[in-house]
PDB file of N, CA and C in Angstrom:
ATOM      1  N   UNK A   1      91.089 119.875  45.976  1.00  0.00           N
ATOM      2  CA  UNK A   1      91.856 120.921  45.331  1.00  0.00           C
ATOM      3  C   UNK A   1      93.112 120.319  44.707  1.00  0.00           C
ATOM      4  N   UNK A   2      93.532 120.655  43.519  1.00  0.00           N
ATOM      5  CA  UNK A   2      94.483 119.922  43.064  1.00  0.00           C
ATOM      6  C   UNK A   2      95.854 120.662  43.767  1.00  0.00           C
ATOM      7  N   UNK A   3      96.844 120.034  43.579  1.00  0.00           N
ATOM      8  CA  UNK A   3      98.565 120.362  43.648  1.00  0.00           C
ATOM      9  C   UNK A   3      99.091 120.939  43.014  1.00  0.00           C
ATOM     10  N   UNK A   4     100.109 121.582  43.403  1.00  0.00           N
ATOM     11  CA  UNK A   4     100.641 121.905  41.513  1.00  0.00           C
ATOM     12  C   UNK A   4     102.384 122.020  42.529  1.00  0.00           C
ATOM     13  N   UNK A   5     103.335 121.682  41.769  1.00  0.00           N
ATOM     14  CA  UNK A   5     105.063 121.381  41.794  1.00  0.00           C
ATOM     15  C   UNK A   5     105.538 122.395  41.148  1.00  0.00           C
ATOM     16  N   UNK A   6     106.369 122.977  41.141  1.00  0.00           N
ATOM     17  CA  UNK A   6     107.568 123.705  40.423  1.00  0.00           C
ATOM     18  C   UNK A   6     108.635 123.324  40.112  1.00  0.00           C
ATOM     19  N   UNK A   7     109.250 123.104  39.036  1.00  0.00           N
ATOM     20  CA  UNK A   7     110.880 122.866  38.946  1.00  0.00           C
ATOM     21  C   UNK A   7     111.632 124.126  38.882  1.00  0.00           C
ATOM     22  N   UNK A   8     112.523 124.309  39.760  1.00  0.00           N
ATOM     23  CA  UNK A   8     113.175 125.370  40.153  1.00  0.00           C
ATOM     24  C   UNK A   8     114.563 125.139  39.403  1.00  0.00           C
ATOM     25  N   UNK A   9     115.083 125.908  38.400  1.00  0.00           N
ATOM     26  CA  UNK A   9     116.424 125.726  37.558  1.00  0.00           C
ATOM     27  C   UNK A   9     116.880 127.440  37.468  1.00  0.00           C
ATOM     28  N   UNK A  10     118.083 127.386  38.636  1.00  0.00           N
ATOM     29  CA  UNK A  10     118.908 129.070  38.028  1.00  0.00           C
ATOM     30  C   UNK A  10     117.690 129.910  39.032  1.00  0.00           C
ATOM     31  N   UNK A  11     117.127 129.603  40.019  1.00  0.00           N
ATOM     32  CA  UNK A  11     116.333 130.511  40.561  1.00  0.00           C
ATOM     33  C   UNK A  11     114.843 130.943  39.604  1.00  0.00           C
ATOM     34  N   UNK A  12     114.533 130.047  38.375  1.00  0.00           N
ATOM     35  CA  UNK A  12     113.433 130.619  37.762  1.00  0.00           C
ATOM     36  C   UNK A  12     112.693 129.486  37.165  1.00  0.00           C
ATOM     37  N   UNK A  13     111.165 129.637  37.474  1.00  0.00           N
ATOM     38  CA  UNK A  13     110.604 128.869  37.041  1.00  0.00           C
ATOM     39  C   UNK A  13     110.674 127.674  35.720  1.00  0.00           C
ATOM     40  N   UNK A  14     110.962 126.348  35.577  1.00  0.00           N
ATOM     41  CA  UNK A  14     111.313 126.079  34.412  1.00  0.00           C
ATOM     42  C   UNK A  14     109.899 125.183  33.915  1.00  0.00           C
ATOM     43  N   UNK A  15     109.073 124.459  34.744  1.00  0.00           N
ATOM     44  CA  UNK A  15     108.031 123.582  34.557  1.00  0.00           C
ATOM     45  C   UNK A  15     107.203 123.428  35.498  1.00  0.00           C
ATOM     46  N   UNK A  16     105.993 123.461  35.622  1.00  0.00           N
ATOM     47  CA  UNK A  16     104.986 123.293  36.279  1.00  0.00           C
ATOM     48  C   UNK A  16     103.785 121.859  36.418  1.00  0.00           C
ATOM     49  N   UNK A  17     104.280 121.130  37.224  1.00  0.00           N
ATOM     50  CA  UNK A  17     102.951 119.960  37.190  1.00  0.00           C
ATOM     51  C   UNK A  17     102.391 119.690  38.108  1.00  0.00           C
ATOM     52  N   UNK A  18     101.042 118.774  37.786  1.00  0.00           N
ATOM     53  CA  UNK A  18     100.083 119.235  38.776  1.00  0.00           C
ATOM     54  C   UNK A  18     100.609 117.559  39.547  1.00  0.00           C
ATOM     55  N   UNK A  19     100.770 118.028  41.063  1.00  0.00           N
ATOM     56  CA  UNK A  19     101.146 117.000  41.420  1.00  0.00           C
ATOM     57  C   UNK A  19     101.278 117.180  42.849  1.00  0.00           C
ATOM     58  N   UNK A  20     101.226 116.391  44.000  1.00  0.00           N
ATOM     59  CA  UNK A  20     101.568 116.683  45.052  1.00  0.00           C
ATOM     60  C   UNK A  20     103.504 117.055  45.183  1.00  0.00           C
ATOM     61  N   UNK A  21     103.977 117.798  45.812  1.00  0.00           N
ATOM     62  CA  UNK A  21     105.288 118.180  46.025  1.00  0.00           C
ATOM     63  C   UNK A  21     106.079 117.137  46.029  1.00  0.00           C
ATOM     64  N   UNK A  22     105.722 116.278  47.443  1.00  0.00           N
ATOM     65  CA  UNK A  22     106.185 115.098  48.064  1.00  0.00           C
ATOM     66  C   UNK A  22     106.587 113.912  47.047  1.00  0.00           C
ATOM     67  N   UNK A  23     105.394 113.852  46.184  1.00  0.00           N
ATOM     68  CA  UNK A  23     105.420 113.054  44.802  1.00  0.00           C
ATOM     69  C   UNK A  23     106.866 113.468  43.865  1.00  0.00           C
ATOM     70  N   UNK A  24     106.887 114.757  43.585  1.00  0.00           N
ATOM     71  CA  UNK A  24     107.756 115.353  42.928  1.00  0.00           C
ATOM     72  C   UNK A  24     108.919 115.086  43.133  1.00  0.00           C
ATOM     73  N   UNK A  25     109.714 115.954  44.196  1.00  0.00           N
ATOM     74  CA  UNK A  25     110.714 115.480  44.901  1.00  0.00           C
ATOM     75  C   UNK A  25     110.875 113.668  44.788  1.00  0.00           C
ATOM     76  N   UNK A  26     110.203 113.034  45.538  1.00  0.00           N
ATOM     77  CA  UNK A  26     110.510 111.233  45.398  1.00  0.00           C
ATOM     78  C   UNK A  26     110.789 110.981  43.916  1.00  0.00           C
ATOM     79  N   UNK A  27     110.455 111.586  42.657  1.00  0.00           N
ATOM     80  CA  UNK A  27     109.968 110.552  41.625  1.00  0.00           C
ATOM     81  C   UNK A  27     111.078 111.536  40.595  1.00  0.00           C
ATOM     82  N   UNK A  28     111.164 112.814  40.602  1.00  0.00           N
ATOM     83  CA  UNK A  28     111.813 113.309  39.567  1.00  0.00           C
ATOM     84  C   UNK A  28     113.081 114.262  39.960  1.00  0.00           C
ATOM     85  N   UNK A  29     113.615 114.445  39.126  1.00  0.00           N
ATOM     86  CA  UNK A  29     115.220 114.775  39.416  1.00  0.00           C
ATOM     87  C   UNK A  29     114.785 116.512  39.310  1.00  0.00           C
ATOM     88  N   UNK A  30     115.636 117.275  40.019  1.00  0.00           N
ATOM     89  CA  UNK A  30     115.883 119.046  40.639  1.00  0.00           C
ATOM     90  C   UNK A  30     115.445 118.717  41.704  1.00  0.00           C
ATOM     91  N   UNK A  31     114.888 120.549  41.812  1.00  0.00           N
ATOM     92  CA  UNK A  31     114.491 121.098  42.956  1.00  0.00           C
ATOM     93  C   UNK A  31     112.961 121.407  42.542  1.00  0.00           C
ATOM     94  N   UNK A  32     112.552 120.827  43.293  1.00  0.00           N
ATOM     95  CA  UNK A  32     110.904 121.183  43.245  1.00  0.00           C
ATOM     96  C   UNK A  32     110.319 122.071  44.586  1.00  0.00           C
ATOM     97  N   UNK A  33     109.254 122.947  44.270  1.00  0.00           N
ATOM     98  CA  UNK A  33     108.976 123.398  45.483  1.00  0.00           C
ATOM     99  C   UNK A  33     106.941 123.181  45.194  1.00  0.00           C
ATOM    100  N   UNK A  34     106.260 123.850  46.183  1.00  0.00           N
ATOM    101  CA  UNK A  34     105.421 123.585  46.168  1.00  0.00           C
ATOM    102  C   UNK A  34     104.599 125.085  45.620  1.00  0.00           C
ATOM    103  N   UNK A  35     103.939 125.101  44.608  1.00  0.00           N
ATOM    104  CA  UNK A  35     103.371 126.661  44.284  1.00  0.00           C
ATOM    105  C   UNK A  35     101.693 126.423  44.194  1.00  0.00           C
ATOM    106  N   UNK A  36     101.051 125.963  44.777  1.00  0.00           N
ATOM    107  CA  UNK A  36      99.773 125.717  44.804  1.00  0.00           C
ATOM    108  C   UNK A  36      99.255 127.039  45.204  1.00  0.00           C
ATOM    109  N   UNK A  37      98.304 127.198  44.538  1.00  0.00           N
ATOM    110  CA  UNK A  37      97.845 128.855  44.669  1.00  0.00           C
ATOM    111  C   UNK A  37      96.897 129.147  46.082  1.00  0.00           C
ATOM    112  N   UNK A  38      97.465 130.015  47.308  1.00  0.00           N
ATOM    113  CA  UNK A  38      96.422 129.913  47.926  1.00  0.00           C
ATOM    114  C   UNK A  38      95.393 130.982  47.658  1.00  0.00           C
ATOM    115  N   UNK A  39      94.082 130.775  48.032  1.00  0.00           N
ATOM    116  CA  UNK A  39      92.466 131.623  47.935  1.00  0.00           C
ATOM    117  C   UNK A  39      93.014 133.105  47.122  1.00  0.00           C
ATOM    118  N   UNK A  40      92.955 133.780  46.803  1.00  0.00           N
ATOM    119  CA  UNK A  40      93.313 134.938  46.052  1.00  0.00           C
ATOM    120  C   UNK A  40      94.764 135.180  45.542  1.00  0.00           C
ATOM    121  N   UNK A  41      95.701 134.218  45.472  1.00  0.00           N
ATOM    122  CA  UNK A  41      96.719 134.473  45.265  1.00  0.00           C
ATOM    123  C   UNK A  41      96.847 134.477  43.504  1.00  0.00           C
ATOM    124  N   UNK A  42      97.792 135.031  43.063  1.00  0.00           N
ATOM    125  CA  UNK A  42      98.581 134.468  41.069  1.00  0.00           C
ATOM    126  C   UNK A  42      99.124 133.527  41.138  1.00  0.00           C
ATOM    127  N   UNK A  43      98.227 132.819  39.893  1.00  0.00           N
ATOM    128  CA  UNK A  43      98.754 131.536  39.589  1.00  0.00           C
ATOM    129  C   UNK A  43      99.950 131.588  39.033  1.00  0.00           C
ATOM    130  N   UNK A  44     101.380 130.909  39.434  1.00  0.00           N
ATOM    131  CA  UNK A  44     102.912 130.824  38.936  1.00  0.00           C
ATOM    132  C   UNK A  44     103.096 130.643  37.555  1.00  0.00           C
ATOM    133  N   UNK A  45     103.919 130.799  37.072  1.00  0.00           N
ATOM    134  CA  UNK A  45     104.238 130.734  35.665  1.00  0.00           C
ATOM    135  C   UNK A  45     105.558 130.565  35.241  1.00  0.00           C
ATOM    136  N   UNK A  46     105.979 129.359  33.988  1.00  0.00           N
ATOM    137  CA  UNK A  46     106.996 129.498  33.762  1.00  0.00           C
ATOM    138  C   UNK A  46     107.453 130.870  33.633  1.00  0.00           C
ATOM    139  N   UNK A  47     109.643 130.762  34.127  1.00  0.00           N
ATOM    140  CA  UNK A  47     109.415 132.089  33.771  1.00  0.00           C
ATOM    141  C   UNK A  47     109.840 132.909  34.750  1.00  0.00           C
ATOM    142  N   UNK A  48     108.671 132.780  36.074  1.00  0.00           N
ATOM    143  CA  UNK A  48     108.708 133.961  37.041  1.00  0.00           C
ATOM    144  C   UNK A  48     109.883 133.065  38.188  1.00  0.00           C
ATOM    145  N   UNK A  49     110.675 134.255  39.116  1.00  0.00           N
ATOM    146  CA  UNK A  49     111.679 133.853  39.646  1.00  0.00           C
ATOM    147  C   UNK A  49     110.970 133.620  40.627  1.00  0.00           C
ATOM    148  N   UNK A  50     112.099 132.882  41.593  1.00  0.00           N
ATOM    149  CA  UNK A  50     112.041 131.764  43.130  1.00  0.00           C
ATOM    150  C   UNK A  50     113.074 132.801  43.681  1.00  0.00           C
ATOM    151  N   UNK A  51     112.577 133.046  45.043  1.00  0.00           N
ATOM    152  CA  UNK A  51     113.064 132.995  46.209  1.00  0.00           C
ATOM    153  C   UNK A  51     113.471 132.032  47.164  1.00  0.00           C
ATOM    154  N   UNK A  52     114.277 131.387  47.315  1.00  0.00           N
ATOM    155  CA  UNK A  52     113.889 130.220  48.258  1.00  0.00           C
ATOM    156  C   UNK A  52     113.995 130.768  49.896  1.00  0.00           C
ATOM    157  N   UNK A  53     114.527 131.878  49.887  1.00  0.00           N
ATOM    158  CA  UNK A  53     114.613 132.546  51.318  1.00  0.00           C
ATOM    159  C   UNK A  53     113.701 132.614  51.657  1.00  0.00           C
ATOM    160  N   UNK A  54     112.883 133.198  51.361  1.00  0.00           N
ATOM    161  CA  UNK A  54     111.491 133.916  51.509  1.00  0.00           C
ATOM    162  C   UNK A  54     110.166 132.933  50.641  1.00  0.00           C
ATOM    163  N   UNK A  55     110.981 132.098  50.189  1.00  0.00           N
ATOM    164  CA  UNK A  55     109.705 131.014  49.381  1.00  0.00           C
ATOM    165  C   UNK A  55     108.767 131.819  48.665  1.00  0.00           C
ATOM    166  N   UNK A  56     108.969 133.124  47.714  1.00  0.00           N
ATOM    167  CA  UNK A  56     108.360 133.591  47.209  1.00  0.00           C
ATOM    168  C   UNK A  56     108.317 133.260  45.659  1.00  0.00           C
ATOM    169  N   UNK A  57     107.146 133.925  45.114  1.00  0.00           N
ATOM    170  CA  UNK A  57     107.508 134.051  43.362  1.00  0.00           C
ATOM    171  C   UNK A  57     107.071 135.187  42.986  1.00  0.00           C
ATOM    172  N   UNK A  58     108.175 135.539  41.761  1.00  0.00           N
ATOM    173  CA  UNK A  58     107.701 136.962  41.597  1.00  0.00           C
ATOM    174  C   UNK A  58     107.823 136.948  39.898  1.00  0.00           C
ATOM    175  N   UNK A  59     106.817 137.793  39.446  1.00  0.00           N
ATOM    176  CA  UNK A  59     106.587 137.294  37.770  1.00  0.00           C
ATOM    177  C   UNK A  59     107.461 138.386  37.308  1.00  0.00           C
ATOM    178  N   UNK A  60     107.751 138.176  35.887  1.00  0.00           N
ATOM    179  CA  UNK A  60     109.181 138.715  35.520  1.00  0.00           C
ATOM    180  C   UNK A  60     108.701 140.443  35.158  1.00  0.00           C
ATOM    181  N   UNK A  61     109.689 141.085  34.646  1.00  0.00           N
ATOM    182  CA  UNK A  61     109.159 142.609  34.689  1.00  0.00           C
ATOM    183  C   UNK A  61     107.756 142.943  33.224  1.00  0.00           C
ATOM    184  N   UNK A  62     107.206 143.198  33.318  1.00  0.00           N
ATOM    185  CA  UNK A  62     106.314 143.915  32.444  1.00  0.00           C
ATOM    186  C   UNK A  62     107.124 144.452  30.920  1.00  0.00           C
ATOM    187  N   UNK A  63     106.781 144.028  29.817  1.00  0.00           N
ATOM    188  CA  UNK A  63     107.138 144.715  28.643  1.00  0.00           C
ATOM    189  C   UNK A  63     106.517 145.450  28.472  1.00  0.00           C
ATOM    190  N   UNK A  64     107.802 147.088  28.164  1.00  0.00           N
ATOM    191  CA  UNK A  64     107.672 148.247  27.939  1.00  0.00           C
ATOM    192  C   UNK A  64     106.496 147.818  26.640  1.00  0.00           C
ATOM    193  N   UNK A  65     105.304 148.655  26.618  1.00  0.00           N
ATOM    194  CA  UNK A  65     104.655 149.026  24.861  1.00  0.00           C
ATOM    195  C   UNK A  65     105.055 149.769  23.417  1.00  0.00           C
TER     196      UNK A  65
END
């Protein structure tokens, strides 16, 4: 199963790569967290905000039509 990293900038998603965390953190500069999707979960997206309390992500509000 692949990895996938987050760069966390201002509490909101800024970049996504596929990578182990551990990798991330050692090799590149912020805050990285780990957003690997588990079994039924949404895949992250630039964009959507970080929790770090609660290690959550939550995608940004819905545009009105």
């Amino acid at each position: 199963m692949k990895k996938y990293a987050a760069k966390i900038v201002a509490g909101k998603v800024d970049e996504i790569i596929v990578a182990e965390i551990a990798w991330a953190e050692s090799n590149l500069e912020g805050e990285w967290v780990d957003c690997t999707p588990s079994e039924g979960d949404l895949v992250v997206a630039c964009g959507w905000s970080y929790d770090a309390e609660t290690n959550t992500f939550t995608p940004p509000p819905a545009k009105p039509e």
